[in-house]
N, C-alpha and C. Protein backbone atom coordinates (compact mmCIF):
# COMPACT_ATOMS: atom_id res chain seq x y z
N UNK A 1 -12.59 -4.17 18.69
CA UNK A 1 -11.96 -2.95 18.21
C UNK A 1 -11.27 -3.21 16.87
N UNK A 2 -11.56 -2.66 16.09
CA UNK A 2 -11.10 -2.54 14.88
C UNK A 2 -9.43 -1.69 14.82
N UNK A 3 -8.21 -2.82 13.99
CA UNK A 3 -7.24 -2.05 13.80
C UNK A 3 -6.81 -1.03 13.05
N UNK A 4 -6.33 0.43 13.48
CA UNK A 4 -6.25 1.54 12.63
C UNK A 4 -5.89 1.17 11.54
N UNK A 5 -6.31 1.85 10.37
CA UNK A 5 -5.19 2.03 9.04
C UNK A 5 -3.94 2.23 8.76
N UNK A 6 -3.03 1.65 8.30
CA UNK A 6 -1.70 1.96 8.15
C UNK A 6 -0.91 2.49 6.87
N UNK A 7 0.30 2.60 6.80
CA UNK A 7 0.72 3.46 5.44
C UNK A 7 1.89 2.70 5.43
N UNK A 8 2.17 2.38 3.96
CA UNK A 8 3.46 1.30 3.80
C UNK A 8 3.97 2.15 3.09
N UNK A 9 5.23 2.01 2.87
CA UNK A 9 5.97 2.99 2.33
C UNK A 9 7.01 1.94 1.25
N UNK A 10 7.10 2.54 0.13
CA UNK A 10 8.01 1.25 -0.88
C UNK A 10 9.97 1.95 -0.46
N UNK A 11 10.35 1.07 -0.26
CA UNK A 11 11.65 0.99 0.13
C UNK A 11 12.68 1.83 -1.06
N UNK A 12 12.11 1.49 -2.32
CA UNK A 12 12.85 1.69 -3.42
C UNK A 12 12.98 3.55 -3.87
N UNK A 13 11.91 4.14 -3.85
CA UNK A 13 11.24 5.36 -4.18
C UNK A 13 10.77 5.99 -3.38
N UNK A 14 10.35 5.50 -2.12
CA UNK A 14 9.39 6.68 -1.40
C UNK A 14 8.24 6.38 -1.45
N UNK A 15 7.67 5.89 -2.52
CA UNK A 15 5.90 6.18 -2.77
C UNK A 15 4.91 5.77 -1.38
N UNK A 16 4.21 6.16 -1.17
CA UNK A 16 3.47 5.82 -0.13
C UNK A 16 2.32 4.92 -0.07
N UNK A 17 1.76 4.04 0.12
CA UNK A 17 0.39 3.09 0.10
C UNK A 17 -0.52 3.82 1.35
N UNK A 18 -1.69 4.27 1.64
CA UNK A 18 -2.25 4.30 3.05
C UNK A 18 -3.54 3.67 2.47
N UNK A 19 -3.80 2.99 3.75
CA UNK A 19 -4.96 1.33 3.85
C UNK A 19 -6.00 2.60 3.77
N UNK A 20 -6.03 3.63 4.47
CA UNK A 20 -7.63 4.22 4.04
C UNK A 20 -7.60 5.03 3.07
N UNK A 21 -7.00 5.02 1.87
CA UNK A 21 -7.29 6.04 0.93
C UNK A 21 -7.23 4.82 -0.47
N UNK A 22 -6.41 3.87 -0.07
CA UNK A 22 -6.74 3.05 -1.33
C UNK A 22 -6.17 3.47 -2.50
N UNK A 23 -6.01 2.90 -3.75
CA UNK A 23 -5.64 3.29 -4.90
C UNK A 23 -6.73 3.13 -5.65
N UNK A 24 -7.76 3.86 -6.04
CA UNK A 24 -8.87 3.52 -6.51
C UNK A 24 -8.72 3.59 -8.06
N UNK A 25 -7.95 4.57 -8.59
CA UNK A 25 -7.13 4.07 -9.79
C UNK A 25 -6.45 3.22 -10.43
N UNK A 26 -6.23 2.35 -9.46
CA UNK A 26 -5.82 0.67 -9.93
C UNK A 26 -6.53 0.06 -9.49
N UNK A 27 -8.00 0.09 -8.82
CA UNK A 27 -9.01 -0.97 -8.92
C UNK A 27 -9.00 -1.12 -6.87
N UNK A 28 -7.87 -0.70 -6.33
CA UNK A 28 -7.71 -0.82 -4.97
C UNK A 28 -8.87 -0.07 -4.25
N UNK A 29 -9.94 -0.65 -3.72
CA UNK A 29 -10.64 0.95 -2.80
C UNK A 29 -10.48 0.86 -1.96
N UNK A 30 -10.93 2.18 -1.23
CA UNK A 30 -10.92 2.92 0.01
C UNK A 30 -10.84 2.04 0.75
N UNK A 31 -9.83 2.04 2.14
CA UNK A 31 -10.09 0.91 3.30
C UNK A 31 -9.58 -0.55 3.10
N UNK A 32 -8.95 -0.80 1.92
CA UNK A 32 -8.05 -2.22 1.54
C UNK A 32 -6.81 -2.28 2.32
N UNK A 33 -6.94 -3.01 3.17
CA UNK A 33 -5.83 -3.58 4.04
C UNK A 33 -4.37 -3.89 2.94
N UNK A 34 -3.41 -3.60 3.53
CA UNK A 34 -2.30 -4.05 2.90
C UNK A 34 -2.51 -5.61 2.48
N UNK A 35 -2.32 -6.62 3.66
CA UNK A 35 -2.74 -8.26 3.52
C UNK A 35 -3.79 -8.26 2.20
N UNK A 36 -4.47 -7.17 2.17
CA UNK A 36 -5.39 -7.73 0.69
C UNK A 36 -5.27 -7.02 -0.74
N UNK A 37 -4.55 -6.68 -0.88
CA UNK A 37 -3.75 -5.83 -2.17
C UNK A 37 -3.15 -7.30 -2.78
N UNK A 38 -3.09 -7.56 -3.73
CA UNK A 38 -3.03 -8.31 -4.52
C UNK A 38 -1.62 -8.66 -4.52
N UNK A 39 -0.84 -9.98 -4.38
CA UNK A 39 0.59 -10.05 -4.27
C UNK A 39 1.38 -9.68 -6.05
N UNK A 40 0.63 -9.31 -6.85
CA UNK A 40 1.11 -9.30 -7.66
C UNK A 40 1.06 -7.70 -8.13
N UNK A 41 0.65 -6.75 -7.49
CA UNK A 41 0.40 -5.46 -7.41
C UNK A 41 2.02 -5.13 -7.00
N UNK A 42 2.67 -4.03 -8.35
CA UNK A 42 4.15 -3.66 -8.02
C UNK A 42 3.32 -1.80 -8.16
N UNK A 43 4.50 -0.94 -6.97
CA UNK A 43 4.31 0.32 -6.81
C UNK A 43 4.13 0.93 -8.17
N UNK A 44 3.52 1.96 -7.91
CA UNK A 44 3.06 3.01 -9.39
C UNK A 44 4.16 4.03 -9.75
N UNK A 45 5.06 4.08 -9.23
CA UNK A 45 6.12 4.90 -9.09
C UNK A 45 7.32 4.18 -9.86
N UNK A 46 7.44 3.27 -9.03
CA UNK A 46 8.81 2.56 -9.91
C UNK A 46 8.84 0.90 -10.45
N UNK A 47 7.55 0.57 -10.19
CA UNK A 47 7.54 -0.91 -10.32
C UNK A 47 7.88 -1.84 -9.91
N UNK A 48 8.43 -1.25 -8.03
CA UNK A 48 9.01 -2.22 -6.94
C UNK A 48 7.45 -3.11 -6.51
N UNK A 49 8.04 -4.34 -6.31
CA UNK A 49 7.34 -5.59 -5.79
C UNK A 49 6.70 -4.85 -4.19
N UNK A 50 5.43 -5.83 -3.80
CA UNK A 50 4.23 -5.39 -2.97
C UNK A 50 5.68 -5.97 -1.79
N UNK A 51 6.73 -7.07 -1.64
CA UNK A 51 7.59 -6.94 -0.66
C UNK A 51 8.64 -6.20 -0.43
N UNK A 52 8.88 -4.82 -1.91
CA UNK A 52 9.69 -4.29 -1.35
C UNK A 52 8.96 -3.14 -0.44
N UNK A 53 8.10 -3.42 0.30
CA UNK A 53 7.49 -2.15 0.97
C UNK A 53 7.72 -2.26 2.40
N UNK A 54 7.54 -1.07 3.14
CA UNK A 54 7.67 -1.34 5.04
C UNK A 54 6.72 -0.50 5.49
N UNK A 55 5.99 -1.11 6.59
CA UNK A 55 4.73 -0.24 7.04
C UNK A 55 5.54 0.75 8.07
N UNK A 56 4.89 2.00 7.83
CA UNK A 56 5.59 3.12 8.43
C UNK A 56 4.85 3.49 9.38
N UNK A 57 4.77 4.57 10.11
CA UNK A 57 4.16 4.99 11.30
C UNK A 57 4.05 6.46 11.00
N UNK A 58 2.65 7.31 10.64
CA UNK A 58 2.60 8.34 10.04
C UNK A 58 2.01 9.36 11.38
């Protein structure tokens, strides 16, 4: 069984990440697991770090 998609949410701003929609505008596609987003990838919103984020429950 494959684990659902999840949605991280950046601590700082609000902005939202969800694993199935991807940021395909920064090179992220569709279905990229959080674990594989690049540790050096900061939010598009405010430029908070990939650890200031918390996976949320949507």
């Amino acid at each position: 069984m494959t684990e659902p998609f999840r949605t991280w949410m950046c601590l700082v701003c609000g902005w939202m990440y969800d694993e199935a929609a991807g940021l395909p505008e920064e090179g992220i596609p569709p279905g990229t697991r959080w674990a594989d987003v690049p540790m050096n990838w900061t939010c598009p919103e405010c430029g908070a770090r990939k650890e200031d984020f918390e996976m949320v429950e949507v």
